[in-house]
Structure formats: C-alpha cells, structure tokens
C-alpha atoms as a PDB file:
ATOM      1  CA  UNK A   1       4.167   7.497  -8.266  1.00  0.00           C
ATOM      2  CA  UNK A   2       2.222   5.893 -11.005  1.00  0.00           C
ATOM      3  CA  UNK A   3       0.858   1.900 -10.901  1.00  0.00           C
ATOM      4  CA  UNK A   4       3.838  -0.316 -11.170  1.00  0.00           C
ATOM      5  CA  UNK A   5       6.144   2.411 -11.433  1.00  0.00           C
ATOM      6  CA  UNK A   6      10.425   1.218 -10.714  1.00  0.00           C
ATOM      7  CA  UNK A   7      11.576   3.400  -7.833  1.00  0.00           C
ATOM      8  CA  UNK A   8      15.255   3.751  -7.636  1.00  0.00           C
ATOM      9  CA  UNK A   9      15.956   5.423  -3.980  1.00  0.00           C
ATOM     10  CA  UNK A  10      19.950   6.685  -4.008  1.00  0.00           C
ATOM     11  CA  UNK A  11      22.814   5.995  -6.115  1.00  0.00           C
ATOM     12  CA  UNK A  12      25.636   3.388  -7.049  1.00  0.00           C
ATOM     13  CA  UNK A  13      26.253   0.253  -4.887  1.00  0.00           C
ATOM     14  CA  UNK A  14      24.015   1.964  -2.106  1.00  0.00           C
ATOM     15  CA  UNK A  15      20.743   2.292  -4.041  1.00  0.00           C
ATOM     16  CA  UNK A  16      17.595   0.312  -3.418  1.00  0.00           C
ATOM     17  CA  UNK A  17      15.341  -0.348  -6.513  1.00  0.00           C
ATOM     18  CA  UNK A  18      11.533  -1.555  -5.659  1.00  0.00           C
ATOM     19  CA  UNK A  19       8.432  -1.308  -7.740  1.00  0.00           C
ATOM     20  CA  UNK A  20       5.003   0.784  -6.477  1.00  0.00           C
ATOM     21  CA  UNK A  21       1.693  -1.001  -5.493  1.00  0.00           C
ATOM     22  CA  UNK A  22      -1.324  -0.482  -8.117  1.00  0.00           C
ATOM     23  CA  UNK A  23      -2.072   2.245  -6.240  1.00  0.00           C
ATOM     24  CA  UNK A  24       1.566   3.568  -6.648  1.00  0.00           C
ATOM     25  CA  UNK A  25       2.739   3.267  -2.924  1.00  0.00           C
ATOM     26  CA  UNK A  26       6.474   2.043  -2.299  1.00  0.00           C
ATOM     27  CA  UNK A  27       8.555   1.791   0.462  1.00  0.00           C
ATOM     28  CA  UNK A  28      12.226   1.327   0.554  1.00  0.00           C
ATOM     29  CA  UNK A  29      14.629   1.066   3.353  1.00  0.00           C
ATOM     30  CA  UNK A  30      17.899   2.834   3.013  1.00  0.00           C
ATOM     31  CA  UNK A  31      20.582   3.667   5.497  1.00  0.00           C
ATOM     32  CA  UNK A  32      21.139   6.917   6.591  1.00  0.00           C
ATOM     33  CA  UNK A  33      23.917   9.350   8.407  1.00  0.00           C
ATOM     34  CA  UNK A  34      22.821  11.319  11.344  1.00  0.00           C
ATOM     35  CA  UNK A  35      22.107  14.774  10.259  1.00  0.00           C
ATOM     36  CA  UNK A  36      21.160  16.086   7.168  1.00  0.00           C
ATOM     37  CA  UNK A  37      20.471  13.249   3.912  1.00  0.00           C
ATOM     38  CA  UNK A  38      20.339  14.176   0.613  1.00  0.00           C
ATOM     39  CA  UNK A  39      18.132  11.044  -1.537  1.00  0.00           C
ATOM     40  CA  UNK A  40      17.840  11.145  -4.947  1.00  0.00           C
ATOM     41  CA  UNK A  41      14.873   9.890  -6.159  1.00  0.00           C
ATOM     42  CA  UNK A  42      14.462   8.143  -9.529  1.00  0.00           C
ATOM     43  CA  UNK A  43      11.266   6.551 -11.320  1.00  0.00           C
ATOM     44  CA  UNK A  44      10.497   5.044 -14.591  1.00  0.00           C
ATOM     45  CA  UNK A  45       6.890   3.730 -15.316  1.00  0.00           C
ATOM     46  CA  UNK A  46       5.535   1.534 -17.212  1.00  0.00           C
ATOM     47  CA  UNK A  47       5.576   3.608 -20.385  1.00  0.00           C
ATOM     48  CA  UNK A  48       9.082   4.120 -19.899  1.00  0.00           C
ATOM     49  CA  UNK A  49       8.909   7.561 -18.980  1.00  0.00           C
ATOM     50  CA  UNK A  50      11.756   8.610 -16.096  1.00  0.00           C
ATOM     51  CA  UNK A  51      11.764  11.824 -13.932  1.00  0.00           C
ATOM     52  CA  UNK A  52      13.888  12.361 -10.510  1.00  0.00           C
ATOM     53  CA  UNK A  53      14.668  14.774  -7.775  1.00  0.00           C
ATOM     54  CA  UNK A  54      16.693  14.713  -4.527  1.00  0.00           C
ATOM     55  CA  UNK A  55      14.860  14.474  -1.859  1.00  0.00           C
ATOM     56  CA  UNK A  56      16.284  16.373   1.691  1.00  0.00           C
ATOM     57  CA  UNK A  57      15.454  14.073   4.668  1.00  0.00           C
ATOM     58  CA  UNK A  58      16.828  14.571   8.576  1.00  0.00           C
ATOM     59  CA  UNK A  59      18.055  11.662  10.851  1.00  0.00           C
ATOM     60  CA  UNK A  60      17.589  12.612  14.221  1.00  0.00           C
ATOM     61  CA  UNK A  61      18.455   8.790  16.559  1.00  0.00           C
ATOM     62  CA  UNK A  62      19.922  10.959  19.629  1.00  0.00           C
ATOM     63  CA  UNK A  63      17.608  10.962  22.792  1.00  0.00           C
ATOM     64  CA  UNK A  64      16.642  14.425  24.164  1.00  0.00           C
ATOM     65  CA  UNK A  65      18.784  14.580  27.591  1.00  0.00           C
ATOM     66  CA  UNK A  66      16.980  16.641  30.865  1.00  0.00           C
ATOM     67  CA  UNK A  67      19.035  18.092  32.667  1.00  0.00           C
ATOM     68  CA  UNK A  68      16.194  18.244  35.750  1.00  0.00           C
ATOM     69  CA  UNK A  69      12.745  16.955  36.317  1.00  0.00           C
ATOM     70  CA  UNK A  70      10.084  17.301  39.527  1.00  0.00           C
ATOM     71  CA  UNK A  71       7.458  14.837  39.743  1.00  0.00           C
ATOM     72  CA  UNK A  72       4.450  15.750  41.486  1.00  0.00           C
ATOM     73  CA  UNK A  73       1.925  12.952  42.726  1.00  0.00           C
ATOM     74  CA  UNK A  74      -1.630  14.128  42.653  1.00  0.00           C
ATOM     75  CA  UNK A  75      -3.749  12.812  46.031  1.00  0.00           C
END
C-alpha cells in the first residue's frame, strides 16, 4: 500500500483496521476457517482515495499423517 495508508482486512464485527509503515507494510491478524478464505481487502490513503479486492487465502493447520516410515542408520 501507500505511506500511512488505513487497511481494513474483512468485514463487519470481524474486521481488523491497522495503518501501513512509511514504507507501506501492514500486518493484521485475522482468524480464519480451515479450508478455503475469502478476505476482502480495503484501503484508503492519506488523500482519501479507497480501492479493495478480496483476497483468496488457504488454511491448512492439519499435520500430514504417514502411514509407514524405515529409518536407516548410516555406519
């Protein structure tokens, strides 16, 4: 994003609204379902100007299982 630019990340009760670096880095945390997200994105900058998108994002927490393993021990 821009300098100082307001990020909005979701919608209603659930969205999380922090402002960029002067570099125009941000980071939010938001909670997400397992599976596939859809985040909408909103910004306003300084100028006032606003633009957003949705933004597709995967949640993945579930450990791979194996089903068999060998170890072998080099000498």
């Amino acid at each position: 994003t821009d300098p100082y630019a307001t990020v909005t990340v979701g919608e209603g009760v659930a969205a999380v609204r922090v402002r960029a670096d002067r570099d125009g880095r941000f980071s939010a945390k938001v909670e997400l379902a397992e599976g596939v997200n859809e985040i909408k994105l909103s910004v306003r900058d300084v100028m006032g100007r606003k633009k957003s998108q949705v933004q597709r994002l995967h949640r993945d927490s579930k450990a791979p299982t194996m089903k068999a393993a060998e170890v072998v021990w080099e000498p």
